[in-house]
Protein backbone atom coordinates (compact mmCIF):
# COMPACT_ATOMS: atom_id res chain seq x y z
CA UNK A 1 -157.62 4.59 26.09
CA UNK A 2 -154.00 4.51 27.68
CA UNK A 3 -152.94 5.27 24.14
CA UNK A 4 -155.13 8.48 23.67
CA UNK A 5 -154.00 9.47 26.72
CA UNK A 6 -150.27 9.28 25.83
CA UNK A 7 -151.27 10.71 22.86
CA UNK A 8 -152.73 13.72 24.19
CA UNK A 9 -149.75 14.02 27.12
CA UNK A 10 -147.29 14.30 23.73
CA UNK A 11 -149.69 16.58 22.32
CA UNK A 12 -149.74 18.71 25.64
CA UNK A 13 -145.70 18.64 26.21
CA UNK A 14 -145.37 19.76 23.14
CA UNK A 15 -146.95 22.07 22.93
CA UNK A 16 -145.30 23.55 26.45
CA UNK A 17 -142.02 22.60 24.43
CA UNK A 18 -143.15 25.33 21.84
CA UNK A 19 -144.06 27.71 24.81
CA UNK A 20 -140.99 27.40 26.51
CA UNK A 21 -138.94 27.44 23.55
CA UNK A 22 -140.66 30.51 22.63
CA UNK A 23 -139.40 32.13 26.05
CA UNK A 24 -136.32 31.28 25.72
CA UNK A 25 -135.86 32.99 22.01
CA UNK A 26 -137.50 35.77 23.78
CA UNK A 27 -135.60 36.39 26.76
CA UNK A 28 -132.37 35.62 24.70
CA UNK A 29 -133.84 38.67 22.66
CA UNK A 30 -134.09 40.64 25.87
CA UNK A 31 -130.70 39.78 27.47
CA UNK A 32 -128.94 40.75 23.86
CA UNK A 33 -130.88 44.35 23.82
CA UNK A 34 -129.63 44.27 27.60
CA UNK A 35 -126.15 44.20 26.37
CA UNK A 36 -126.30 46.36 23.33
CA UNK A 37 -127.59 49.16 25.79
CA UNK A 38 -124.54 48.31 28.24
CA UNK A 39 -122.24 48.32 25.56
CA UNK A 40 -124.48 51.91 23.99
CA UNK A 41 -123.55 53.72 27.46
CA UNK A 42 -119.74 52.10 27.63
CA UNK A 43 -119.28 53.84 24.52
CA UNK A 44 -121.31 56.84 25.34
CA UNK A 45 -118.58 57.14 27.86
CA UNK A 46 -115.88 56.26 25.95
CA UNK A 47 -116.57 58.92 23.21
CA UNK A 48 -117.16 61.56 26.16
CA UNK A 49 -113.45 61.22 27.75
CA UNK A 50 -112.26 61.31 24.18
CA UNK A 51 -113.89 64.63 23.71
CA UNK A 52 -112.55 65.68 26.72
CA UNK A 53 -108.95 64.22 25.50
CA UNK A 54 -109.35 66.17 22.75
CA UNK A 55 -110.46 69.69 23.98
CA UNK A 56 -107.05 69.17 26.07
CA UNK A 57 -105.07 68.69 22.87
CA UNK A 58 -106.27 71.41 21.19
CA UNK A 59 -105.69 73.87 24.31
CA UNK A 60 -101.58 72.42 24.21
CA UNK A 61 -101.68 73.13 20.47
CA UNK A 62 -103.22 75.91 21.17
CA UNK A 63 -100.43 77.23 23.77
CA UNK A 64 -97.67 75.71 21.30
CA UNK A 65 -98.76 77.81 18.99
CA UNK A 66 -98.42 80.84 20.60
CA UNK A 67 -95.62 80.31 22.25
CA UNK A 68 -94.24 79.41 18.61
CA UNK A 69 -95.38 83.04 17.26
CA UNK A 70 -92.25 85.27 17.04
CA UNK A 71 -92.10 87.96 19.49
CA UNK A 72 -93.72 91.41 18.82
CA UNK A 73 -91.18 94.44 18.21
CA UNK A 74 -91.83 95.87 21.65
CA UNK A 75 -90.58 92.54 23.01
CA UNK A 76 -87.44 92.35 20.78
CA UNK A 77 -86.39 95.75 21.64
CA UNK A 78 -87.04 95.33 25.43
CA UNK A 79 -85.05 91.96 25.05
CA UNK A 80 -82.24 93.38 22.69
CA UNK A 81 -81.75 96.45 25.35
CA UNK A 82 -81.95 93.99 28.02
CA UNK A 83 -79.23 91.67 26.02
CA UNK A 84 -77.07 95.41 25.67
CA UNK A 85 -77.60 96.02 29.20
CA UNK A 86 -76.43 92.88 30.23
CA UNK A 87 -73.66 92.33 27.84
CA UNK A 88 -72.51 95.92 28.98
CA UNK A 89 -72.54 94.98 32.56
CA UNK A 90 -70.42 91.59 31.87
CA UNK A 91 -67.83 93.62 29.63
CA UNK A 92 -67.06 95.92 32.30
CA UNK A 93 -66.83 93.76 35.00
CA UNK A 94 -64.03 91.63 32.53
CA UNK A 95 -62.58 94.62 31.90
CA UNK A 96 -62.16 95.46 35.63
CA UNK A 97 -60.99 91.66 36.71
CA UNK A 98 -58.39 92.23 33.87
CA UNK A 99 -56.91 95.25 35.15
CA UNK A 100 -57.09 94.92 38.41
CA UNK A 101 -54.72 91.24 37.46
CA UNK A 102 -52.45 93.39 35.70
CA UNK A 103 -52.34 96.04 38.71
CA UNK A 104 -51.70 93.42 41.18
CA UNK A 105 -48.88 91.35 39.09
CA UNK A 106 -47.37 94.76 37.38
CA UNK A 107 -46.95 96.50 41.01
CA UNK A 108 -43.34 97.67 41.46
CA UNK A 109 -43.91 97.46 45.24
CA UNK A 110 -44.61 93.39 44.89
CA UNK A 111 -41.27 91.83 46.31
CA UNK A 112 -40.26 88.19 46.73
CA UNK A 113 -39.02 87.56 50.25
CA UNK A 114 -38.29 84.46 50.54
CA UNK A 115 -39.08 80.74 49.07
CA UNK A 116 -40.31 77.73 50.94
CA UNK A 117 -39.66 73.90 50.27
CA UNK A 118 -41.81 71.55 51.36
CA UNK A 119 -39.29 68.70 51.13
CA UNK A 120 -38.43 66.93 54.09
């Protein structure tokens, strides 16, 4: 009898042994969809930054772009008068400087009175 008993204790082990190994391939089942959803959002996020990367890109090409475009006539002239205007205004004021050097070292009045060493 101590055999059938043994027998049916293997019989009953293993067939917990089946149970438990049936678990175990379950909740490994369960702990890999746990991860594939972790890893599903990660990425969700992921792909939304990107996006967001992206839309900046495209506003900086965007703005390249039009800062790229030639100006329209209106600007030119206003810029080419402006240009005039100031190249005007500098011409003059070299013209002044220059005659205003000649005036000072062409003056008839300008005498030398005396010359100082500074040797000792």
């Amino acid at each position: 009898m101590n055999e059938k008993n043994d027998q049916l204790d293997i019989e009953s082990l293993s067939e917990v042994l089946v149970e438990l190994q049936q678990e175990v391939q379950s909740i490994k089942g369960d702990v890999e969809k746990l991860r594939i959803a972790k890893l599903i959002d990660r990425l969700e996020l992921f792909i939304n930054e990107m996006n967001g990367v992206k839309q900046n890109v495209d506003q900086l090409q965007k703005g390249l772009t039009e800062m790229r475009k030639p100006a329209t006539s209106k600007k030119t002239n206003y810029q080419s008068s402006e240009y005039s205007k100031l190249q005007r205004m500098l011409q003059s004021v070299q013209k002044d400087s220059s005659n205003h050097t000649n005036r000072k070292w062409n003056n008839p009045t300008t005498e030398i009175t005396a010359i100082h060493s500074n040797k000792r």
